[in-house]
Protein backbone atom coordinates (compact mmCIF):
# COMPACT_ATOMS: atom_id res chain seq x y z
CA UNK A 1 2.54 -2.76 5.11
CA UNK A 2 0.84 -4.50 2.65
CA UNK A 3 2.39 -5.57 -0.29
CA UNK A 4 1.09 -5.01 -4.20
CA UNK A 5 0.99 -7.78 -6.58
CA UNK A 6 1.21 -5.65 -10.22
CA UNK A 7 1.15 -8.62 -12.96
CA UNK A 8 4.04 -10.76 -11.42
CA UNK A 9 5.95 -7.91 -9.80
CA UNK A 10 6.28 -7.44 -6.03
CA UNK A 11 5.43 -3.72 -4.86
CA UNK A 12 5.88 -2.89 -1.12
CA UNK A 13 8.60 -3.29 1.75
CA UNK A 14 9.18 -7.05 0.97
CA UNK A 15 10.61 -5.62 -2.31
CA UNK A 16 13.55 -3.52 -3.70
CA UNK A 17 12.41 0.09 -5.31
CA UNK A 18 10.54 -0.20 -8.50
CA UNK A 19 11.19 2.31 -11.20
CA UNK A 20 8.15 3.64 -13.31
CA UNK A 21 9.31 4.50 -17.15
CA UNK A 22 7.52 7.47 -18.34
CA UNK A 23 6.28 7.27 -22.29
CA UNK A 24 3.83 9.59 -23.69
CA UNK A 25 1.77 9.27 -27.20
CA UNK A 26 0.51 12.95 -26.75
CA UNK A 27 1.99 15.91 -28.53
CA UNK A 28 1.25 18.41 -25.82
CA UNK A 29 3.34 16.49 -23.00
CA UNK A 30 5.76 19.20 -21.85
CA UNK A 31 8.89 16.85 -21.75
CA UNK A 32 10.17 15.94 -25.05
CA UNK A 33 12.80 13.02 -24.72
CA UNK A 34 9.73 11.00 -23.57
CA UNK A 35 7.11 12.01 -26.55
CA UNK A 36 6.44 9.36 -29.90
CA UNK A 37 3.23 9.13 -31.65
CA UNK A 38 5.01 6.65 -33.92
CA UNK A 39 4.57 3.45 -32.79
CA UNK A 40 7.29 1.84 -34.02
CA UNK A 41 9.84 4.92 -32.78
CA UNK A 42 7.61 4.46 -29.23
CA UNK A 43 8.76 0.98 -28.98
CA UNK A 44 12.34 1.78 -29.72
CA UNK A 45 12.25 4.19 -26.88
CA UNK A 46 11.06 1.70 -24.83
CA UNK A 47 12.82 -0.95 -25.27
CA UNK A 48 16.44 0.32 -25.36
CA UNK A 49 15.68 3.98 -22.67
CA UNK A 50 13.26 2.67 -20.57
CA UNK A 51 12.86 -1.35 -20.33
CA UNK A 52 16.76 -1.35 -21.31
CA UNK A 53 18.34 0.98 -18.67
CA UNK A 54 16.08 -0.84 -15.97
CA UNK A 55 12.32 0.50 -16.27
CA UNK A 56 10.15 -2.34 -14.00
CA UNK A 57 7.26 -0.29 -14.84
CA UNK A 58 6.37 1.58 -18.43
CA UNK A 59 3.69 4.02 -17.42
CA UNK A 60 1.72 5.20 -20.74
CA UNK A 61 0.31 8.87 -20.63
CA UNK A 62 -2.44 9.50 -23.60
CA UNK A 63 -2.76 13.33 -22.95
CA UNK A 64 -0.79 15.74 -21.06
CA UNK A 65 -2.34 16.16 -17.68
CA UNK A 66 -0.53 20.01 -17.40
CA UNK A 67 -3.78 22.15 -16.03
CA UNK A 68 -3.75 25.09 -18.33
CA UNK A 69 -4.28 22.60 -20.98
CA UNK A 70 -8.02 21.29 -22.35
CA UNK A 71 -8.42 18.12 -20.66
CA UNK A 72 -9.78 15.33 -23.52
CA UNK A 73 -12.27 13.56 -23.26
CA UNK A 74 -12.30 9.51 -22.44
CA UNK A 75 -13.32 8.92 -26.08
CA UNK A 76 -10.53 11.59 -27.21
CA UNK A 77 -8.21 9.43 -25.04
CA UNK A 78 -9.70 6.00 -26.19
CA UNK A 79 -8.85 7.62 -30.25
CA UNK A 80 -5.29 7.85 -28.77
CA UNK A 81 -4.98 4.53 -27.38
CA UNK A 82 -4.50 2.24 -30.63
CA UNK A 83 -0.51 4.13 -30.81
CA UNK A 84 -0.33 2.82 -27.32
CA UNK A 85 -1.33 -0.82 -27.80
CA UNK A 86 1.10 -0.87 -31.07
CA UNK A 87 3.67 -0.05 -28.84
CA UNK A 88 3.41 -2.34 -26.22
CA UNK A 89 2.88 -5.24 -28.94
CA UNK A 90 5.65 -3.95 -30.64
CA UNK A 91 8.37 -3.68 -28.19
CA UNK A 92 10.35 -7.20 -26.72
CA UNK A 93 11.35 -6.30 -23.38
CA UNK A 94 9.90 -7.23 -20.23
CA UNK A 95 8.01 -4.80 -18.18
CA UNK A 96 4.40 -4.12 -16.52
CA UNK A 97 2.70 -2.10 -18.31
CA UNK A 98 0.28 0.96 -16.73
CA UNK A 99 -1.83 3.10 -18.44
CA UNK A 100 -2.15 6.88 -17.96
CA UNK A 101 -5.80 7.86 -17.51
CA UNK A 102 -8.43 9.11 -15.37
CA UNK A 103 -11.42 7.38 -17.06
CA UNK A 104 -12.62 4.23 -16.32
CA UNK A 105 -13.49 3.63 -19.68
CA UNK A 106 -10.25 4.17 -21.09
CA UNK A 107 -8.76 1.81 -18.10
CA UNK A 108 -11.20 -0.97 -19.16
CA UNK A 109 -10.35 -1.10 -22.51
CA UNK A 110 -6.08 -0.85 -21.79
CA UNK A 111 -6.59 -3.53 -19.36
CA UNK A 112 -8.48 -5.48 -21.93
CA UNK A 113 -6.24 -5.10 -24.89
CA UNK A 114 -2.86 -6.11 -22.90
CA UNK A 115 -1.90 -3.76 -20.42
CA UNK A 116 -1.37 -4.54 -17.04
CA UNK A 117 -2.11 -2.01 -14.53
CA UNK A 118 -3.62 1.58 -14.11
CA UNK A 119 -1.90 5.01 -12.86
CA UNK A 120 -4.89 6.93 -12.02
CA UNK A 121 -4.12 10.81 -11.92
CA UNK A 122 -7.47 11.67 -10.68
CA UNK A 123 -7.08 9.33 -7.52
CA UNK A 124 -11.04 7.57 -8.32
CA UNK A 125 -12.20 10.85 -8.90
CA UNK A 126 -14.46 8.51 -11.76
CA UNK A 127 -16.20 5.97 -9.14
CA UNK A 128 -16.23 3.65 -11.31
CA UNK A 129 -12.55 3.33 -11.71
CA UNK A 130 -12.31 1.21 -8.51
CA UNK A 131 -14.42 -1.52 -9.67
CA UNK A 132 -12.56 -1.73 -13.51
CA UNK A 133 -9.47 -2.58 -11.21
CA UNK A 134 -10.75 -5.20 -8.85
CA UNK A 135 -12.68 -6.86 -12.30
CA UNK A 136 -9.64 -6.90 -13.73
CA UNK A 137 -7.51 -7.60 -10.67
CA UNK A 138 -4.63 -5.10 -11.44
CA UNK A 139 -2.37 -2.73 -9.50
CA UNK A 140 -3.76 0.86 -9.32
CA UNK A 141 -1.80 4.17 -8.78
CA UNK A 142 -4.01 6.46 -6.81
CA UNK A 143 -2.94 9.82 -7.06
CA UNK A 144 -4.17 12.31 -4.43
CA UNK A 145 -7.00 14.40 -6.03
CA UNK A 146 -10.46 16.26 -5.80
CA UNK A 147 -13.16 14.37 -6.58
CA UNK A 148 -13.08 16.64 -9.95
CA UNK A 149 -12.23 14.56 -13.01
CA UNK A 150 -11.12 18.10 -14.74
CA UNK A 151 -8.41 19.11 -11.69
CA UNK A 152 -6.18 16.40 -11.07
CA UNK A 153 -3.40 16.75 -7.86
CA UNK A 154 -5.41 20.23 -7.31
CA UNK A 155 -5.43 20.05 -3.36
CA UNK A 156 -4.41 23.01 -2.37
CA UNK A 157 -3.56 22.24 1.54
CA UNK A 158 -1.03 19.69 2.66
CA UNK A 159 -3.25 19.01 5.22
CA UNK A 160 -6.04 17.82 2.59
CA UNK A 161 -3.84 15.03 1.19
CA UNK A 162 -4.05 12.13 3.15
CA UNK A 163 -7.56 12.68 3.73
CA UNK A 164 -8.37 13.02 -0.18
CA UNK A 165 -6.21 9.73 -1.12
CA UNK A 166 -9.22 7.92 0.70
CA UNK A 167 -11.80 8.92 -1.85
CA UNK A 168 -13.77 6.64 -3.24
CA UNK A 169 -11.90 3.91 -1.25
CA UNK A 170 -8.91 1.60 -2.23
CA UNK A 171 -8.62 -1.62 -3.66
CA UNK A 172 -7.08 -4.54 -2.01
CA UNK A 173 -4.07 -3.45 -4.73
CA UNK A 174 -3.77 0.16 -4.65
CA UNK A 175 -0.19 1.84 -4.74
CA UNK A 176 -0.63 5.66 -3.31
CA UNK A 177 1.05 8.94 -4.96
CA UNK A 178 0.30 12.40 -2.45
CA UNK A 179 1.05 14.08 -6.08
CA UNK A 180 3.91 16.05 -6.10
CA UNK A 181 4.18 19.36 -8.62
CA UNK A 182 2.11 22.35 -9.78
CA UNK A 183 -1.23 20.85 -10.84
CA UNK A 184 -2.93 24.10 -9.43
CA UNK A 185 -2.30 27.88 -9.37
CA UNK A 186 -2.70 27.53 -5.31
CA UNK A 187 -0.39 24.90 -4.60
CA UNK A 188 3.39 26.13 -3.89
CA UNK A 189 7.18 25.04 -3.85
CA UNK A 190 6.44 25.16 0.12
CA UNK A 191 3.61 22.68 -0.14
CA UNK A 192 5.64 20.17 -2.35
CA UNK A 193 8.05 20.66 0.75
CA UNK A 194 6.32 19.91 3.00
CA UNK A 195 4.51 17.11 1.71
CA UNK A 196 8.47 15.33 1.06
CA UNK A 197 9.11 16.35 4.37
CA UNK A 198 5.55 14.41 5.80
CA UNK A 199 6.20 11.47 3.17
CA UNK A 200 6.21 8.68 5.90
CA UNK A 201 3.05 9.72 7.09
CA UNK A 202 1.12 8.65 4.06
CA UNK A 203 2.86 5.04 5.08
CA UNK A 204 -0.47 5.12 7.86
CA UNK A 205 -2.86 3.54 4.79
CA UNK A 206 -0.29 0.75 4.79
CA UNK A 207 0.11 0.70 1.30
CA UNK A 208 3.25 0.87 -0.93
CA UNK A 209 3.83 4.13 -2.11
CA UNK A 210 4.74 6.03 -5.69
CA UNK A 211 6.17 9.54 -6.14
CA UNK A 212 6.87 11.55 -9.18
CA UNK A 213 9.46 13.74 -8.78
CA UNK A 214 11.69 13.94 -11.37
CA UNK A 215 12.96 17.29 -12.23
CA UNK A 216 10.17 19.01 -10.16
CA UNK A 217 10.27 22.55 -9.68
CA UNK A 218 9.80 22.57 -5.84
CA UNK A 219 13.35 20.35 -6.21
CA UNK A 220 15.08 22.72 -8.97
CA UNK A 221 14.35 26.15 -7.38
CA UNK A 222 16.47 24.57 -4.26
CA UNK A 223 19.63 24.54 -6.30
CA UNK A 224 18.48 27.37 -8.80
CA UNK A 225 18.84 25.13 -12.04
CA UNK A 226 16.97 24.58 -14.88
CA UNK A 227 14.97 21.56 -15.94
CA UNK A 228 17.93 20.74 -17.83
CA UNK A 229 19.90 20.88 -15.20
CA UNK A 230 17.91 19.07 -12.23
CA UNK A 231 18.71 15.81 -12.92
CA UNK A 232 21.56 15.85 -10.04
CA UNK A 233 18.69 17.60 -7.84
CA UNK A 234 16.24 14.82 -8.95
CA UNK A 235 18.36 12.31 -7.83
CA UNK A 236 19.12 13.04 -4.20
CA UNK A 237 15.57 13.25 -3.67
CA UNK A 238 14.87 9.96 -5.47
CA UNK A 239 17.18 8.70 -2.67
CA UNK A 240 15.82 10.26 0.05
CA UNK A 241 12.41 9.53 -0.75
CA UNK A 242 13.13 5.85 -0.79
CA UNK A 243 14.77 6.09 2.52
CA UNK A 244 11.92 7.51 3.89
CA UNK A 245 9.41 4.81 2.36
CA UNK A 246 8.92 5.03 -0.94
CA UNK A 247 8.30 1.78 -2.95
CA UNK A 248 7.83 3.37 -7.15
CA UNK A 249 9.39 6.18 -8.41
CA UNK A 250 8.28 7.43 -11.90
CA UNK A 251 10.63 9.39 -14.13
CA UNK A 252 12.12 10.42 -17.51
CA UNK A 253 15.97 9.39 -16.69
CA UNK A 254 15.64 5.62 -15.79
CA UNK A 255 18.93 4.53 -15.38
CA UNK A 256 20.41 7.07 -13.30
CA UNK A 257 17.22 6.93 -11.16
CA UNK A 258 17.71 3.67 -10.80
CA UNK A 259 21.00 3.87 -8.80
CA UNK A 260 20.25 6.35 -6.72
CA UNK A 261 16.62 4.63 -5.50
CA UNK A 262 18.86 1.40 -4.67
CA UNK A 263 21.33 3.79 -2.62
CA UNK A 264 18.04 4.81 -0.75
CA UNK A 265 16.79 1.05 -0.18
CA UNK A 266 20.11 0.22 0.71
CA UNK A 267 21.09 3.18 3.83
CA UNK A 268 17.07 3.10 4.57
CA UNK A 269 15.81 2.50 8.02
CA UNK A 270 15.64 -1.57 8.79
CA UNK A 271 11.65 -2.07 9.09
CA UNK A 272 11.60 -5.17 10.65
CA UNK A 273 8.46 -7.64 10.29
CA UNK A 274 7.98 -11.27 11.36
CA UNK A 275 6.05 -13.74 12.42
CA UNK A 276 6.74 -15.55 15.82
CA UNK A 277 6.35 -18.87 16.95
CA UNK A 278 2.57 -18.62 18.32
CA UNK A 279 2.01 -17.37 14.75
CA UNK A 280 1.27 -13.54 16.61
CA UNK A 281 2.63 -11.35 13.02
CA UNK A 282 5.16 -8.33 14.19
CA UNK A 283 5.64 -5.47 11.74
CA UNK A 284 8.31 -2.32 12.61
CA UNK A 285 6.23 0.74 11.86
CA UNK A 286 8.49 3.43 10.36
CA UNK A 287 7.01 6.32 12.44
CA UNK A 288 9.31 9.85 13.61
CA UNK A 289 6.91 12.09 14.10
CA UNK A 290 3.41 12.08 16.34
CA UNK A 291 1.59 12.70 12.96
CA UNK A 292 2.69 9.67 11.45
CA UNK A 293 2.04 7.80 14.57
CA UNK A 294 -1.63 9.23 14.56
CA UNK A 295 -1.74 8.32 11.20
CA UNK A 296 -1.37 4.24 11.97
CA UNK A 297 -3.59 4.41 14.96
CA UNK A 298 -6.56 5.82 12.45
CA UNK A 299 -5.57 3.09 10.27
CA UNK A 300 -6.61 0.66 12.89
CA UNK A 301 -9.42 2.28 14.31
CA UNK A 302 -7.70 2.91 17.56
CA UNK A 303 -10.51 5.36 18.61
CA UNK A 304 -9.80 8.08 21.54
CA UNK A 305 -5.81 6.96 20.96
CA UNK A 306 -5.00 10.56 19.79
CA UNK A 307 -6.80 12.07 22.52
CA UNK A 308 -5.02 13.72 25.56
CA UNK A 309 -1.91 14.48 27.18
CA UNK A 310 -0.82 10.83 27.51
CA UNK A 311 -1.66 9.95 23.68
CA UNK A 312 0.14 6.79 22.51
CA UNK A 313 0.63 9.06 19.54
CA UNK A 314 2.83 10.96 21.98
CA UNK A 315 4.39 8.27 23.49
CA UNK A 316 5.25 6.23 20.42
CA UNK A 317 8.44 8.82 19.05
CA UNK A 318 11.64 9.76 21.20
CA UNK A 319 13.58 12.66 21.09
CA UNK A 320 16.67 13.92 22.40
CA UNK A 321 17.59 17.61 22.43
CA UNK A 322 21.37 18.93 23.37
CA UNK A 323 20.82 22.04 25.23
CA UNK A 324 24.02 24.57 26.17
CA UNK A 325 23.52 28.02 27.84
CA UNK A 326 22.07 26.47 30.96
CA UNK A 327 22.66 28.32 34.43
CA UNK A 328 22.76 26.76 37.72
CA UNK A 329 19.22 27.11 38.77
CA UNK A 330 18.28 25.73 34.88
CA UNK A 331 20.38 22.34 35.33
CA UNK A 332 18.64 21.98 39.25
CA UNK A 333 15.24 21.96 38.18
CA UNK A 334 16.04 19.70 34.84
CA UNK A 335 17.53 17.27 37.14
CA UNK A 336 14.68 17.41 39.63
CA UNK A 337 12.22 16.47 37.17
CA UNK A 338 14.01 13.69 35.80
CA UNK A 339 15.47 12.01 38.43
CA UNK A 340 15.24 8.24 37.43
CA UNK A 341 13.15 9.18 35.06
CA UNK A 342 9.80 8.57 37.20
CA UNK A 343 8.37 11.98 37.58
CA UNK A 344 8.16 12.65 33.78
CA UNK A 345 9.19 9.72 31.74
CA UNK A 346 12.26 12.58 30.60
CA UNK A 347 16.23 11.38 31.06
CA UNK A 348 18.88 14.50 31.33
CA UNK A 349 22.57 13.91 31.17
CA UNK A 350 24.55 16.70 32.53
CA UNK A 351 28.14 17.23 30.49
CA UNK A 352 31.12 16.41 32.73
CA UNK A 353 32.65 20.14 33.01
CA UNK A 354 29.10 21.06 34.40
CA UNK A 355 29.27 18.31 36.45
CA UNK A 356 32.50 19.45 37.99
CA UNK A 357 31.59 23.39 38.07
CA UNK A 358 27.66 22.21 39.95
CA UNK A 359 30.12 20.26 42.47
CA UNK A 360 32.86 23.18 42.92
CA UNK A 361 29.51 25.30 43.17
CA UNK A 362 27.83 23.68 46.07
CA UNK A 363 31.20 22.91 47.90
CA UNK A 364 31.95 27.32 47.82
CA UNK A 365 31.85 28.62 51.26
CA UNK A 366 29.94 31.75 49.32
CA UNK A 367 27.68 29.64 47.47
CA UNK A 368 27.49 32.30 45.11
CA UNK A 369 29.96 31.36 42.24
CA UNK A 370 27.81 29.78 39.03
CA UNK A 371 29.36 26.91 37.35
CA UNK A 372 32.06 27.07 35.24
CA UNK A 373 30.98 24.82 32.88
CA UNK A 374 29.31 25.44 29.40
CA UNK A 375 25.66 24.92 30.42
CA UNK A 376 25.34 21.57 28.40
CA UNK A 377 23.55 18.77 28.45
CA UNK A 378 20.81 16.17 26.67
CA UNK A 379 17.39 15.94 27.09
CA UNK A 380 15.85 12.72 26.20
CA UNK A 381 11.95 11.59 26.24
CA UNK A 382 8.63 11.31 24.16
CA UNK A 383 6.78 14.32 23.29
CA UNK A 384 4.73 14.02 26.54
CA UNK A 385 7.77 13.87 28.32
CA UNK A 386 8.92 16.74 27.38
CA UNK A 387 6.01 18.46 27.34
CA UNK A 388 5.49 17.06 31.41
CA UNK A 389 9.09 18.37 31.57
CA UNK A 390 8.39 21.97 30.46
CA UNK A 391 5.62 21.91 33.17
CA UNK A 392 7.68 20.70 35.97
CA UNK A 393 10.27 23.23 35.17
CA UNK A 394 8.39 26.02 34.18
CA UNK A 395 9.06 29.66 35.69
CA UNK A 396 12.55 28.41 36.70
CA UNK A 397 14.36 30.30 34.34
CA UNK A 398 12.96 32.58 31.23
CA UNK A 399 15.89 31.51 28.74
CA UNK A 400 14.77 27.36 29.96
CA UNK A 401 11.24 28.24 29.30
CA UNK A 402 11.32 29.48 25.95
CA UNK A 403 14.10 26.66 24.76
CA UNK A 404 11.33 24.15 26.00
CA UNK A 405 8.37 25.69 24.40
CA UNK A 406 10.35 26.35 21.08
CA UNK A 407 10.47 22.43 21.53
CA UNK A 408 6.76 21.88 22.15
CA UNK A 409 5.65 23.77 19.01
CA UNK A 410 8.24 21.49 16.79
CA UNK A 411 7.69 18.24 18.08
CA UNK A 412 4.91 17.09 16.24
């Protein structure tokens, strides 16, 4: 994982969570508590809401990027900028500062007047935002987009994401964000789902990443509250999305974000990374699911990887599956393929009252009694040892065979 260098502040996995401040100079920004077009009042906010209650980052917006609004234009946003550079000159605390925009012009001149780093909603949507960033050597925020300077966070398949946060390519200090909320009439609560659910898998570009999801919808409709009200809702994702990778999160309510990220860094998987003696580097990857480990081996180039039934996509996640309702002829042919664990690469562990009933079983004079036990047992092994399980087993019992496949179509 590469780490992010924004102005002094570390960004990445070598680094606690960083918390993104939100302040907007534009009167059509849908969230009040954040909204000043006085300067003076701006740097007020700023200094004792945001920088005070533990902002690391105070992220700028100049116009309100909510899609059934006009968008402006980058000299509209360039008239607006002047409120922005009072403010930053006007407050004392110590922060990064990011500007808001989707214009490489506007960037340029932010970046020239004081500010520190660019969130860019439109994810390089302008090409030549890329090159304003490396000039200036500054952090960018690269939010998922079409290459459509008027549509920001408007893809409308889950899939599309990772896919769209390579436009235009990255710079050597680009911080990703797969854009979380309703920026089009297509996207749904389910797609903001699933992308939280998938949020280690944009961890395969190896770059830190930021999400925004403070008092989201697709998080409120969950516990049926209003924006109000979705603070609590906020923060158990904030916490969760840490856990699961997350370096930046950007919100309204700093301080109580701020907690519950550092509850996430601190229960969060232990990624480990070195460096060993013949100077050979070692880094953990944080992968769960076959798609995230696909996701590293495109990083790397590792063509024909993701190909086949031995993968080392497939190979690189273990699971383990408790399975009850077995019969006799079900635990037989589940121990047959996984005896030692050569034929398949699978391990099963039989529960001991099915242990005892199998023996009773095979010791009856009738042989027809079926164990007494519960049918139990655990199932351990990559995806394509399971999957070489399900083969070796299959026809042996319905009730096995449609456990197993339920399995196959969930395990990526």
């Amino acid at each position: 994982m590469r780490n992010v260098d924004a102005a002094g502040l570390g960004i990445g996995d070598d680094h606690p969570p960083r918390i993104m401040g939100v302040l907007n100079v534009s009167e059509e920004s849908p969230y009040d508590p954040s909204v000043y077009d006085d300067p003076g009042e701006a740097a007020a906010y700023v200094d004792e809401e945001l920088i005070g209650e533990g902002a690391d980052i105070v992220d700028v917006g100049l116009e309100s990027a909510n899609k059934d609004l006009d968008v402006l234009s980058a000299e509209q946003e360039l008239d607006r900028l002047d409120t922005a550079i009072e403010t930053l000159e006007s407050t004392s605390g110590d922060a990064v500062w990011s500007i808001e925009t989707r214009y490489h012009e506007v960037a340029d001149e932010a970046l020239a007047r004081g500010f520190d780093m660019v969130n860019d909603i439109c994810g390089f949507a302008d090409p030549e935002m890329p090159r304003v960033c490396r000039e200036h050597d500054v952090a960018v925020s690269k939010m998922a987009s079409p290459p459509d300077l008027e549509r920001p966070g408007a893809i409308e398949d889950v899939d599309d994401i990772y896919e769209a946060l390579s436009m235009n390519g990255l710079t050597d200090k680009t911080i990703l964000d797969p854009a979380f909320g309703g920026w089009s009439e297509a996207k749904t609560h389910e797609d903001d789902r699933e992308t939280f659910h998938r949020l280690r898998e944009f961890r395969g570009y190896g770059r830190p990443l930021l999400v925004s999801i403070n008092r989201k919808s697709f998080l409120r409709t969950v516990a049926g509250r209003s924006t109000e009200e979705a603070l609590p809702v906020s923060l158990a994702a904030t916490s969760m999305a840490v856990e699961r990778g997350a370096h930046v999160i950007r919100t309204h309510d700093v301080a109580e974000t701020r907690d519950a990220a550092l509850i996430g860094a601190e229960f969060a998987r232990d990624r480990y990374a070195g460096r060993g003696d013949d100077a050979v580097s070692v880094e953990e990857l944080d992968v769960t699911t076959v798609g995230e480990a696909e996701r590293h081996l495109d990083r790397i180039g590792a063509a024909g990887a993701t190909q086949g039934s031995n993968a080392v996509a497939d190979s690189a996640v273990v699971r383990t599956y408790e399975l009850s309702g077995l019969d006799e002829e079900a635990i037989g042919a589940l121990r047959a393929a996984t005896v030692g664990g050569d034929a398949t690469g699978a391990a099963f562990a039989l529960g001991d009252a099915n242990r005892a009933a199998v023996a009773t079983a095979h010791s009856a004079t009738d042989g027809g009694d079926e164990p007494a036990g519960d049918g139990r047992g655990i199932l351990v092994g990559t995806p394509a040892a399971i999957d070489s399980v399900r083969e070796a087993v299959s026809g042996v019992s319905e009730p096995l065979d449609v456990a197993l496949a339920d399995i196959d179509r969930h395990v990526s």
